[in-house]
N, C-alpha and C. Protein backbone atom coordinates (compact mmCIF):
# COMPACT_ATOMS: atom_id res chain seq x y z
N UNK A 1 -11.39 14.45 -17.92
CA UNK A 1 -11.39 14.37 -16.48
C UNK A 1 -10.11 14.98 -15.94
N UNK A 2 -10.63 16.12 -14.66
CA UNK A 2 -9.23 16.40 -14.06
C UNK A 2 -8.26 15.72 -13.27
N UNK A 3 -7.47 14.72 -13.39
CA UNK A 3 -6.50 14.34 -13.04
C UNK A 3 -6.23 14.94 -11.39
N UNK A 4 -6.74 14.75 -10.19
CA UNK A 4 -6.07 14.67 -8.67
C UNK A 4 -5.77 14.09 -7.65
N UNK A 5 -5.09 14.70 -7.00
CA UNK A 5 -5.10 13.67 -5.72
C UNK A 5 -5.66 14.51 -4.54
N UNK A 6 -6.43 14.53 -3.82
CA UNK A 6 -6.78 14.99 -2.71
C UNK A 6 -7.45 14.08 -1.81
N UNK A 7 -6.67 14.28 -0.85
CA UNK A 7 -7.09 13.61 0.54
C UNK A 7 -8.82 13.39 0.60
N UNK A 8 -9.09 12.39 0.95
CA UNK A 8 -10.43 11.73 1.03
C UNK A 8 -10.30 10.99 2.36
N UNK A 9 -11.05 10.95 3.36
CA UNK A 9 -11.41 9.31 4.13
C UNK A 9 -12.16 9.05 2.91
N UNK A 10 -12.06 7.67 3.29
CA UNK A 10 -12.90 6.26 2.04
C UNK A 10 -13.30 5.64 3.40
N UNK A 11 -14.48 4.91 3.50
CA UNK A 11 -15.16 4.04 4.06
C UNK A 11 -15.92 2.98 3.40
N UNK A 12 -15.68 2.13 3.71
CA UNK A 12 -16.59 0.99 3.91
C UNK A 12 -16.10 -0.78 4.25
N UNK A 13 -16.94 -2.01 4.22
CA UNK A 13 -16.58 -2.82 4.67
C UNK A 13 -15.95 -2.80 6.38
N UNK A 14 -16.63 -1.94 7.13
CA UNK A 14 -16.53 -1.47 8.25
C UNK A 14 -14.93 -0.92 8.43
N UNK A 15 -14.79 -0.01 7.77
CA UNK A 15 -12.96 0.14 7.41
C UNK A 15 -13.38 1.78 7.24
N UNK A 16 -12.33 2.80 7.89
CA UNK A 16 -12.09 3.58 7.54
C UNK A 16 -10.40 3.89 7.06
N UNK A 17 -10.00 4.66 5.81
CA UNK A 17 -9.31 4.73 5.22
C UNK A 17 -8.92 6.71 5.80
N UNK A 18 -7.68 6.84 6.18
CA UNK A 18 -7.85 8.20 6.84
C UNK A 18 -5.87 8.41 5.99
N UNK A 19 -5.39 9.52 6.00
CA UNK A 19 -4.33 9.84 5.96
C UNK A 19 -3.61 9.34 7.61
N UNK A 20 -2.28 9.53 7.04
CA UNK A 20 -1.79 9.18 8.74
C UNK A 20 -1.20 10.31 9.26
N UNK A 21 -1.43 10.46 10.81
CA UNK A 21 -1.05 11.53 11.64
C UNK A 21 -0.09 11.25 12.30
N UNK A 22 0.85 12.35 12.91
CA UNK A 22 2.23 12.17 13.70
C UNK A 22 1.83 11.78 15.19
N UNK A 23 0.65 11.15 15.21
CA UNK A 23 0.19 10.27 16.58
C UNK A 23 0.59 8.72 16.67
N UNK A 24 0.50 8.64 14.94
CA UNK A 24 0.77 6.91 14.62
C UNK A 24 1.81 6.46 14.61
N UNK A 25 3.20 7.51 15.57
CA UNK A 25 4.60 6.86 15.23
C UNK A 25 4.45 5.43 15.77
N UNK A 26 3.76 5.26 17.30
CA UNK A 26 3.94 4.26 17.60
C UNK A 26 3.80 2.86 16.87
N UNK A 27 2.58 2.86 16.30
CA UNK A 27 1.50 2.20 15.73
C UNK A 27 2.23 1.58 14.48
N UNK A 28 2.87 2.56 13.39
CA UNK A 28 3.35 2.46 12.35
C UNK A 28 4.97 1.74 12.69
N UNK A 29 5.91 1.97 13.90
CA UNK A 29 6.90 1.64 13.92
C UNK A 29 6.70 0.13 14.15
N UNK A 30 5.75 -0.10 15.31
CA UNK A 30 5.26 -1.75 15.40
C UNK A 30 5.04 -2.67 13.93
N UNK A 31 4.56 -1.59 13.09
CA UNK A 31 3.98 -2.59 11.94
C UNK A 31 5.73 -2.68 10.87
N UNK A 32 6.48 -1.58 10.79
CA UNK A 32 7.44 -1.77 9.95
C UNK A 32 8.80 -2.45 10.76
N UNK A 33 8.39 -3.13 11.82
CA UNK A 33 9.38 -3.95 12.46
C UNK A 33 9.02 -5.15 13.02
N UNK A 34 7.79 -5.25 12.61
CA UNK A 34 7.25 -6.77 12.64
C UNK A 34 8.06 -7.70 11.75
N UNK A 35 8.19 -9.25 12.38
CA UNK A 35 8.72 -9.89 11.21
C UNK A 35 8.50 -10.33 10.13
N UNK A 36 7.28 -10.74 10.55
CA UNK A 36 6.26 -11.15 9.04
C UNK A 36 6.18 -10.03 8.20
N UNK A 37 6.09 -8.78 8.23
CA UNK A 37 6.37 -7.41 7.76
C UNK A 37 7.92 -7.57 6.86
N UNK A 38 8.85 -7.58 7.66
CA UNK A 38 10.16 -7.63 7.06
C UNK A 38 10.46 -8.44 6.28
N UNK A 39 9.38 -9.83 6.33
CA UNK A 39 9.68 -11.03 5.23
C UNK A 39 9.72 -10.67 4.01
N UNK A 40 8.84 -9.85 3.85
CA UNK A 40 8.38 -9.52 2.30
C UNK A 40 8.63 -8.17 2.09
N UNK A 41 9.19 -6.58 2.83
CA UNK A 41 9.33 -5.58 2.57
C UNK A 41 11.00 -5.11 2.83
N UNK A 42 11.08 -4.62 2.26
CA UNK A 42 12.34 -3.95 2.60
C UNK A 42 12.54 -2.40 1.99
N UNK A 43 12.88 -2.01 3.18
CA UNK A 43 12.73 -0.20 2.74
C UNK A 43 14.47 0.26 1.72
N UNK A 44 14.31 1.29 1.35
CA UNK A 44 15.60 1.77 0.88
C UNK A 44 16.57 1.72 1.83
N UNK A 45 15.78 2.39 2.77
CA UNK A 45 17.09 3.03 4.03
C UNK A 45 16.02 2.16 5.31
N UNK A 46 17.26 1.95 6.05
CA UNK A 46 16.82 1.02 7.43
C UNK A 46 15.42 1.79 8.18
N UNK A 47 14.51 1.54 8.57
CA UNK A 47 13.42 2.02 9.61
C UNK A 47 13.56 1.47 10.65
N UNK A 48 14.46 2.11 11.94
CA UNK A 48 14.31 1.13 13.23
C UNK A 48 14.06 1.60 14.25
N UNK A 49 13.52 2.97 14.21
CA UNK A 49 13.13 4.12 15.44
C UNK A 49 11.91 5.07 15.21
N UNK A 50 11.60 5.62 16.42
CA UNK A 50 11.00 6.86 16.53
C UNK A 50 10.98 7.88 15.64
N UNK A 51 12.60 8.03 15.58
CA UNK A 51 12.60 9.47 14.64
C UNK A 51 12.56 8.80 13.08
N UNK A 52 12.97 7.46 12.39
CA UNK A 52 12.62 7.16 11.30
C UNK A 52 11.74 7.22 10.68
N UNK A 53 10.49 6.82 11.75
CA UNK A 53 8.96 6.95 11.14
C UNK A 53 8.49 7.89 11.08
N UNK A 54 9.17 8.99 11.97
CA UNK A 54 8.59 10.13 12.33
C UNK A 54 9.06 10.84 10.70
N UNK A 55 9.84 10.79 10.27
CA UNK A 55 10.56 11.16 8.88
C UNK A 55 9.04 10.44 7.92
N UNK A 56 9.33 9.21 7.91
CA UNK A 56 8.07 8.23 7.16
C UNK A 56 7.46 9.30 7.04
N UNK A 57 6.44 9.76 8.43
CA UNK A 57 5.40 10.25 8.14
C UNK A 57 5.31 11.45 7.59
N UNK A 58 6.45 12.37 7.50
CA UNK A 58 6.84 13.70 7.26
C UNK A 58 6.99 13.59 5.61
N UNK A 59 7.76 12.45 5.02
CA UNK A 59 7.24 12.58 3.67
C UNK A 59 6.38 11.94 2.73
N UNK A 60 5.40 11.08 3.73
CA UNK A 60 4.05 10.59 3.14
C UNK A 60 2.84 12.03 3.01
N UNK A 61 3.37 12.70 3.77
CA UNK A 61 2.73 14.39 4.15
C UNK A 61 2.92 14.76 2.88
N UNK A 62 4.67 15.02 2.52
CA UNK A 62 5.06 15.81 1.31
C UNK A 62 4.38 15.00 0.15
N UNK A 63 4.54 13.65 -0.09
CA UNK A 63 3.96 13.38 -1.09
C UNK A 63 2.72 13.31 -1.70
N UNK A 64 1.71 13.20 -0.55
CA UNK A 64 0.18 13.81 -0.97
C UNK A 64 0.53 15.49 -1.64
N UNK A 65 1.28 16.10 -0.68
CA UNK A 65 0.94 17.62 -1.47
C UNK A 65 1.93 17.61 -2.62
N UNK A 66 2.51 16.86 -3.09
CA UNK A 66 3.21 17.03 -4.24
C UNK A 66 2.50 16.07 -5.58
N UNK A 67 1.30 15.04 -5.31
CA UNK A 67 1.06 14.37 -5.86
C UNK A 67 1.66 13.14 -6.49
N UNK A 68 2.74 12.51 -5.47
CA UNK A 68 3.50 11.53 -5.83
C UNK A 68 2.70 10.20 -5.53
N UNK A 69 2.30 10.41 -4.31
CA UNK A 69 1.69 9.00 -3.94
C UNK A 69 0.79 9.37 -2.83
N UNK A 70 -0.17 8.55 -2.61
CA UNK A 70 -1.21 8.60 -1.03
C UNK A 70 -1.15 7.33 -0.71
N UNK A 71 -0.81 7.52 0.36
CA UNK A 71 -1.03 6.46 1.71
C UNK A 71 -2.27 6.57 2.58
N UNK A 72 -2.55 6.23 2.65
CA UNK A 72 -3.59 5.28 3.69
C UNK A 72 -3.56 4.60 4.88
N UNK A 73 -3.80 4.75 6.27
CA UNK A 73 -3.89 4.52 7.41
C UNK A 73 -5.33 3.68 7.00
N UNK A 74 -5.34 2.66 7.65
CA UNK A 74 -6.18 1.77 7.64
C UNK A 74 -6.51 1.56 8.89
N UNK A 75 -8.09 1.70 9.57
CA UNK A 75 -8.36 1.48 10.85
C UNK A 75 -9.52 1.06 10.73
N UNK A 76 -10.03 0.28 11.82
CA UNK A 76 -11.63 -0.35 12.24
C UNK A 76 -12.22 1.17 12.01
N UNK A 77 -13.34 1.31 11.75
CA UNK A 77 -14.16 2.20 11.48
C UNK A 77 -14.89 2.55 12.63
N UNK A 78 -15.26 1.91 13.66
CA UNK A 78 -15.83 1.39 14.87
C UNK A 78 -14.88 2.22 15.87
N UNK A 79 -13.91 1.51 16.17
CA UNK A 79 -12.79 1.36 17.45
C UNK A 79 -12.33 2.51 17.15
N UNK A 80 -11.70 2.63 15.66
CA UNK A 80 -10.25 3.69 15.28
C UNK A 80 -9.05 2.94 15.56
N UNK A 81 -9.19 1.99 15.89
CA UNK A 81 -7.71 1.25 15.92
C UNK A 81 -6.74 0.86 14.44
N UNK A 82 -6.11 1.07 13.93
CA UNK A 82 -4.74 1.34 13.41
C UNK A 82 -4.81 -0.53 12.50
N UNK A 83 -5.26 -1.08 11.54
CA UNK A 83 -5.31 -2.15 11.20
C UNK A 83 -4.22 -2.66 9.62
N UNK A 84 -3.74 -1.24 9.58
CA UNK A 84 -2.97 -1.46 8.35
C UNK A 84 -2.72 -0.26 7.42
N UNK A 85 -2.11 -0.12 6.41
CA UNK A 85 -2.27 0.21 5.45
C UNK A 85 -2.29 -0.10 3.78
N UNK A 86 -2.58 1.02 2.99
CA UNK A 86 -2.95 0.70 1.87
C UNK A 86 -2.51 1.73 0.84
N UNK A 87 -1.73 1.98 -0.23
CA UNK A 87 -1.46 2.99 -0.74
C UNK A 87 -1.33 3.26 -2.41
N UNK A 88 -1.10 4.38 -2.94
CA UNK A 88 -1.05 4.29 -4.75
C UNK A 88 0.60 4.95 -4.37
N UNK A 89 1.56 4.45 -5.00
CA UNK A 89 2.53 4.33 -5.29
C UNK A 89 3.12 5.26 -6.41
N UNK A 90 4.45 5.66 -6.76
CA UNK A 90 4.70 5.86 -8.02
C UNK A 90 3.62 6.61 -9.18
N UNK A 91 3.02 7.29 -8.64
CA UNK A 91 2.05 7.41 -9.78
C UNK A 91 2.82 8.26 -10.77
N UNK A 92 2.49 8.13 -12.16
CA UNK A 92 2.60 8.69 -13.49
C UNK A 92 1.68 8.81 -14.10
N UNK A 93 1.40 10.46 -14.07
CA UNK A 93 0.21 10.95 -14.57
C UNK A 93 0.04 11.31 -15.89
N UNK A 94 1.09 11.53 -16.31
CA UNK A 94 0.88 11.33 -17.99
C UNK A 94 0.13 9.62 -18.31
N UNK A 95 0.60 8.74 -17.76
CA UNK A 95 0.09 7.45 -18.01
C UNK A 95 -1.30 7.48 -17.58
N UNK A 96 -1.66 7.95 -16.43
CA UNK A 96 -2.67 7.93 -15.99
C UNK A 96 -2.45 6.12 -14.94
N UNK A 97 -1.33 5.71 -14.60
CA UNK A 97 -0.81 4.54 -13.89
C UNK A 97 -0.31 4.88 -12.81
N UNK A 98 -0.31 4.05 -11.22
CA UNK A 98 0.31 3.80 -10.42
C UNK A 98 0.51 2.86 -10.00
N UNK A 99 1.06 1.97 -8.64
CA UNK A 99 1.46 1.21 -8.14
C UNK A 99 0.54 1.03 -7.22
N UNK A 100 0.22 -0.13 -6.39
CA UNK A 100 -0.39 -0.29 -5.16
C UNK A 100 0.13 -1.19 -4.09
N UNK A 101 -0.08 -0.72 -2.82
CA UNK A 101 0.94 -2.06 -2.05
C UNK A 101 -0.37 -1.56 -1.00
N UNK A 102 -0.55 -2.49 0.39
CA UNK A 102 -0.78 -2.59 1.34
C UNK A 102 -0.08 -4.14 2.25
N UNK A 103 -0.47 -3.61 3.55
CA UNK A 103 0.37 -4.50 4.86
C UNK A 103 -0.69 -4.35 5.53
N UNK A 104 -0.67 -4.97 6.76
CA UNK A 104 -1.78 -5.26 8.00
C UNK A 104 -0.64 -5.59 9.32
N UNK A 105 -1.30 -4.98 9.85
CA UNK A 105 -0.59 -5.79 11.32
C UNK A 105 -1.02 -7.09 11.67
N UNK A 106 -0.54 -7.99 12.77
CA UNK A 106 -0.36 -9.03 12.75
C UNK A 106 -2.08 -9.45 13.48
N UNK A 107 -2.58 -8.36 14.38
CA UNK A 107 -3.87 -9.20 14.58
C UNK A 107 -5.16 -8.63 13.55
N UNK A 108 -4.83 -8.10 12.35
CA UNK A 108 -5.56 -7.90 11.11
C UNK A 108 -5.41 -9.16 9.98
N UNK A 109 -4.57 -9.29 10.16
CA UNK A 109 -4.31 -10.38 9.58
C UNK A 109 -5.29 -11.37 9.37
N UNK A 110 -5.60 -12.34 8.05
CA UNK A 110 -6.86 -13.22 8.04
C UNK A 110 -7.85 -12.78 8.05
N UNK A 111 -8.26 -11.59 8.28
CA UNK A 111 -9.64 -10.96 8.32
C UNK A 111 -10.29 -10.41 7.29
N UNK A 112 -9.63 -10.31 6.23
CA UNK A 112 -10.01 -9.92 5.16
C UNK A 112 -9.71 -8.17 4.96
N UNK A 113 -8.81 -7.80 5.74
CA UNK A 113 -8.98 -5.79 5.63
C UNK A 113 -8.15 -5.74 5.02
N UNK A 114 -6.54 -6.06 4.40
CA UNK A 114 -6.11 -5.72 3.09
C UNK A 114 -6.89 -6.06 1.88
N UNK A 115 -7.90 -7.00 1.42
CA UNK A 115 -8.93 -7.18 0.60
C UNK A 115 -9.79 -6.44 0.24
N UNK A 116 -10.06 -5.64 1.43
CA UNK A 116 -11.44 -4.42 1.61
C UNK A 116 -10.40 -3.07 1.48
N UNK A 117 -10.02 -3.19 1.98
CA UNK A 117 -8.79 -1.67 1.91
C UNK A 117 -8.44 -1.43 0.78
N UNK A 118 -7.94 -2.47 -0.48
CA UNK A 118 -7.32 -2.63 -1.38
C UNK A 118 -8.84 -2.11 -2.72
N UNK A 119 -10.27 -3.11 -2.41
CA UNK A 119 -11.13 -2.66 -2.98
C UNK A 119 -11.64 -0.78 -3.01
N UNK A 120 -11.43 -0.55 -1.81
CA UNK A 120 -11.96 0.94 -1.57
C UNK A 120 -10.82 1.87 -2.31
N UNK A 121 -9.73 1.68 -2.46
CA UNK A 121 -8.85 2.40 -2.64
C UNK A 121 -8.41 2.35 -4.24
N UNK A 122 -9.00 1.12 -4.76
CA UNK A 122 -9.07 0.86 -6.21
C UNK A 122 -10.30 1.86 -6.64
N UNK A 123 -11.61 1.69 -6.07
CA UNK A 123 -12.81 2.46 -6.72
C UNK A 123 -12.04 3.56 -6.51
N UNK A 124 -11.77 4.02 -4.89
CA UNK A 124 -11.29 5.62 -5.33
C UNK A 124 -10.51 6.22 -6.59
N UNK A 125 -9.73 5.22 -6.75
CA UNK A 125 -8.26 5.48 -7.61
C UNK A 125 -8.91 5.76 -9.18
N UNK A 126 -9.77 4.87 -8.90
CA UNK A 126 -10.59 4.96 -10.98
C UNK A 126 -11.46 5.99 -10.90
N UNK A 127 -12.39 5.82 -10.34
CA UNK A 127 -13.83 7.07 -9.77
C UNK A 127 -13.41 8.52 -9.94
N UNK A 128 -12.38 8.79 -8.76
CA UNK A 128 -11.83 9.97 -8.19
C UNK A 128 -10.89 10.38 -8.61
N UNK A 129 -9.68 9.73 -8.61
CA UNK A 129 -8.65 10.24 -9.09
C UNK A 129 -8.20 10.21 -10.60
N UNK A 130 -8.88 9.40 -11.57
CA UNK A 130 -9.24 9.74 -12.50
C UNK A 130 -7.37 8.80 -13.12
N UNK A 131 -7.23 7.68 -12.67
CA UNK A 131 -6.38 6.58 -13.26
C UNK A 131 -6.90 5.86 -13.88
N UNK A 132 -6.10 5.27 -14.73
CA UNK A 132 -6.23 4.27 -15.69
C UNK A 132 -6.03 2.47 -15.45
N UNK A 133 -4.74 2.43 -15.14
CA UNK A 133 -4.03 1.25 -14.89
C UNK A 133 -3.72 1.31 -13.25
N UNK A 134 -3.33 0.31 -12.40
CA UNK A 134 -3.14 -0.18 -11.32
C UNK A 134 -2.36 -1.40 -11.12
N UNK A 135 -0.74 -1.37 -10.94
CA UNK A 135 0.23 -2.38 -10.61
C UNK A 135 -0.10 -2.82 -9.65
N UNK A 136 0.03 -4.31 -9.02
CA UNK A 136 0.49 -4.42 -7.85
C UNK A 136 1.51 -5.97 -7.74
N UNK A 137 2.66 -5.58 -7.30
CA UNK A 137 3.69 -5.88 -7.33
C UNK A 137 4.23 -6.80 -6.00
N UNK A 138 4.34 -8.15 -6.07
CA UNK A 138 5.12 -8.48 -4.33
C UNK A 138 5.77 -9.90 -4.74
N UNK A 139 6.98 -10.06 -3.92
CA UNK A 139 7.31 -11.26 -3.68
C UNK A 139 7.05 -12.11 -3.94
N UNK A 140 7.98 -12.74 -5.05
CA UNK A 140 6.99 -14.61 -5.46
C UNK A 140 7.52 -15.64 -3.82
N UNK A 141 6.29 -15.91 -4.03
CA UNK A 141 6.73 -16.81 -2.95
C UNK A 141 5.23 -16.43 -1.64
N UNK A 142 4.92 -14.67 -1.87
CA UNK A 142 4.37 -14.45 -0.83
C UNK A 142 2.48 -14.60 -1.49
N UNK A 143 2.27 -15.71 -0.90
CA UNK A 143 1.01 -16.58 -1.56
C UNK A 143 -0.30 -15.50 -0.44
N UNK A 144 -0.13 -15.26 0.73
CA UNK A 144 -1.45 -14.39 0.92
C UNK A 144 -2.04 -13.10 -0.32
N UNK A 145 -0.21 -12.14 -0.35
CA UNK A 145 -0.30 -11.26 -0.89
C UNK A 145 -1.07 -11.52 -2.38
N UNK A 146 -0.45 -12.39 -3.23
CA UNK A 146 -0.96 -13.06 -4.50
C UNK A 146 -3.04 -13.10 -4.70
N UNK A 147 -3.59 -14.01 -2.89
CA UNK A 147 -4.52 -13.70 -3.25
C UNK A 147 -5.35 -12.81 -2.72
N UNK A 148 -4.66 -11.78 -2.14
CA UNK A 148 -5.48 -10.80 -2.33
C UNK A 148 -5.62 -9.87 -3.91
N UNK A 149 -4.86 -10.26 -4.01
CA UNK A 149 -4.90 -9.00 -5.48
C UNK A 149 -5.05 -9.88 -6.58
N UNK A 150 -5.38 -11.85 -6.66
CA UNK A 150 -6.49 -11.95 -7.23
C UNK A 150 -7.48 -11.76 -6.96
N UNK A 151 -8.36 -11.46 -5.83
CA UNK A 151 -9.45 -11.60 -5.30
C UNK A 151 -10.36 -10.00 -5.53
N UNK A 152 -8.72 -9.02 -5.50
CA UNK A 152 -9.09 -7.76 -5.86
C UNK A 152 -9.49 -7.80 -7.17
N UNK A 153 -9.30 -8.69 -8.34
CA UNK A 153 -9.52 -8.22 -9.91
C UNK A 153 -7.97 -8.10 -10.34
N UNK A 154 -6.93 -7.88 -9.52
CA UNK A 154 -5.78 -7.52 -10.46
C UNK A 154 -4.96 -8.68 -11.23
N UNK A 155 -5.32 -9.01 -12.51
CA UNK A 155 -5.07 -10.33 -13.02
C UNK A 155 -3.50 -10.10 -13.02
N UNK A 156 -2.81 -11.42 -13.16
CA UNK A 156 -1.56 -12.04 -13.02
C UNK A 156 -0.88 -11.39 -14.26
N UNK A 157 0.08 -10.54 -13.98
CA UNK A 157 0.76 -10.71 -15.83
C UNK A 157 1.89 -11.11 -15.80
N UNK A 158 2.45 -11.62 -14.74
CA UNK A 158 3.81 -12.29 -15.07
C UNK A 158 4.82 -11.79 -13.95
N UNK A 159 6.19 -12.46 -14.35
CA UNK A 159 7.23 -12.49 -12.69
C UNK A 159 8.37 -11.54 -13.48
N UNK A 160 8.37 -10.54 -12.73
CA UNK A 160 9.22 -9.21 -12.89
C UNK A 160 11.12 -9.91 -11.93
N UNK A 161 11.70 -10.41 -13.23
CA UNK A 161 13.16 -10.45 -12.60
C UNK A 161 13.71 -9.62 -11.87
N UNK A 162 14.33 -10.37 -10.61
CA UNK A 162 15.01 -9.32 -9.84
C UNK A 162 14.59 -8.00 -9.49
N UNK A 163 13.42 -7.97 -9.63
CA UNK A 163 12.85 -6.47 -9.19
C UNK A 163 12.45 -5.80 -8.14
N UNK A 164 12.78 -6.47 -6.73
CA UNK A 164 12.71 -5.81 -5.47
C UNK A 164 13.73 -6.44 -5.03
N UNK A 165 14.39 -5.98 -3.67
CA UNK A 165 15.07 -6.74 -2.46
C UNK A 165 14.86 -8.01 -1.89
N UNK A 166 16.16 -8.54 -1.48
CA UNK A 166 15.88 -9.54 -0.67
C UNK A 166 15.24 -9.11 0.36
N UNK A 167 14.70 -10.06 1.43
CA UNK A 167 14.47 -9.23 2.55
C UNK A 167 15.36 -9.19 3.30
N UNK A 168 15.31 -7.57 3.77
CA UNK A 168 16.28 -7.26 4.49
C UNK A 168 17.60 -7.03 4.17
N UNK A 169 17.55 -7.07 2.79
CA UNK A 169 19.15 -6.86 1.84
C UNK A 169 18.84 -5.45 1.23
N UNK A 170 19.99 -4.75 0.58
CA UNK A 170 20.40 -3.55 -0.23
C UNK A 170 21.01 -4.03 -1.30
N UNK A 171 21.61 -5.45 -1.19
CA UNK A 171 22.58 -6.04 -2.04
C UNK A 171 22.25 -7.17 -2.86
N UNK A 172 20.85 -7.41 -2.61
CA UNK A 172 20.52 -8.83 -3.90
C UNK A 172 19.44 -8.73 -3.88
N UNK A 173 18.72 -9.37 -5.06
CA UNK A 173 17.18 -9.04 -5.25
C UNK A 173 16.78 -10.42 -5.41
N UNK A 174 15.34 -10.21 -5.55
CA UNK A 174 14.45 -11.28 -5.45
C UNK A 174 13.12 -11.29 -7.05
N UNK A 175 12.50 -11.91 -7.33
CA UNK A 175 12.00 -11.89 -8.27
C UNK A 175 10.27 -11.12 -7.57
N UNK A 176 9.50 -10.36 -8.67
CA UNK A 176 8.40 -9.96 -8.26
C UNK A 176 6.95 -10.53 -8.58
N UNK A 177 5.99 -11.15 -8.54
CA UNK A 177 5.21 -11.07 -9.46
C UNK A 177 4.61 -9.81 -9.60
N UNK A 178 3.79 -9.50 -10.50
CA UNK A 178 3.10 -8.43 -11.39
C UNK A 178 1.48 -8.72 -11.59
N UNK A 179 0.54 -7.71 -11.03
CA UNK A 179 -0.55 -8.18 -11.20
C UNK A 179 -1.00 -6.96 -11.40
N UNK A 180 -2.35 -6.70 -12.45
CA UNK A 180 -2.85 -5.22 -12.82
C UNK A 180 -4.35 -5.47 -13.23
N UNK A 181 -4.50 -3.97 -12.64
CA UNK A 181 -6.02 -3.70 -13.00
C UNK A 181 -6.64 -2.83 -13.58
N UNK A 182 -6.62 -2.24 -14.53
CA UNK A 182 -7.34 -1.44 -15.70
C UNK A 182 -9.25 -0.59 -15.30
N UNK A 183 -9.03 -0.08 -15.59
CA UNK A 183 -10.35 0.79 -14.84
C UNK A 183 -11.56 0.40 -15.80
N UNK A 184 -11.20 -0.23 -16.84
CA UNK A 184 -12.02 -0.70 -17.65
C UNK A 184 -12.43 -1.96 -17.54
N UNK A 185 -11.66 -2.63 -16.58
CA UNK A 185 -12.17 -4.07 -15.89
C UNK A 185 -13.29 -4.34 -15.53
């Protein structure tokens, strides 16, 4: 199998899955400065403007065409309204492995669309892009995140020391859990 990444919408669970456009600064700056957002994420470098995201989006661009990672704009399928995202991370293609994370904004929330987002983007990832393995990695402590990605199939393998940020720190870390899903699942 050839090993790619190319841009797809994914649909379903009334969800469309689209790349993101330099329309969504607004949309995207609301979601990476939310607080419930900041509880559990923390970027390398600060995101607190216009032109930050506007960067965001400039190298979520580069990294589809370089094959590093795809992101995902997550919207009602219906409306087109802006409900989250969902993404493959880190990928290593010799492994045939990447990473996965998704977020929701605050009135997505409870509804189940990181669950459905997370499913569509897994079939793509095994189906299409022709991966093997699937991390997904967050905050002990952060119990929604946990069950979505049991609920996705990605069984528990254990708490990764010190392996992300505090929130909102550069300077101390926090412990991760580790959860994965194998295409052979």
């Amino acid at each position: 199998m050839d090993l790619q990444l190319i841009p797809a919408d994914l649909r379903g669970h009334g969800l469309r899955l689209r790349t993101w456009r330099d329309d969504d600064v607004h949309v995207l700056l609301r979601a990476v400065t939310d607080p419930e957002y900041l509880r559990w994420n923390t970027h390398p470098s600060p995101v607190e403007d216009e032109a930050a995201v506007a960067e965001m989006l400039r190298l979520r661009a580069l990294g589809w065409a370089r094959g590093e990672f795809a992101t995902y704009c997550v919207t009602d399928e219906n409306s087109g309204a802006v409900l989250g995202q969902v993404s493959l991370n880190a990928i290593a293609w010799p492994m045939r492995r990447a990473r996965v994370g998704y977020w929701t904004l605050p009135e997505a929330r409870g509804r189940g669309v990181a669950g459905h987002a997370l499913s569509l983007l897994t079939h793509w990832a095994f189906e299409q892009v022709g991966l093997h393995r699937l991390e997904l990695g967050h905050a002990v402590g952060h119990e929604a995140s946990c069950r979505v990605a049991e609920r996705g199939g990605y069984a528990a393998e254990g708490t990764l020391r010190g392996a992300m940020f505090e929130a909102q720190r550069r300077d101390s870390y926090r412990d991760q859990h580790l959860h994965a899903r194998l295409s052979t699942d």
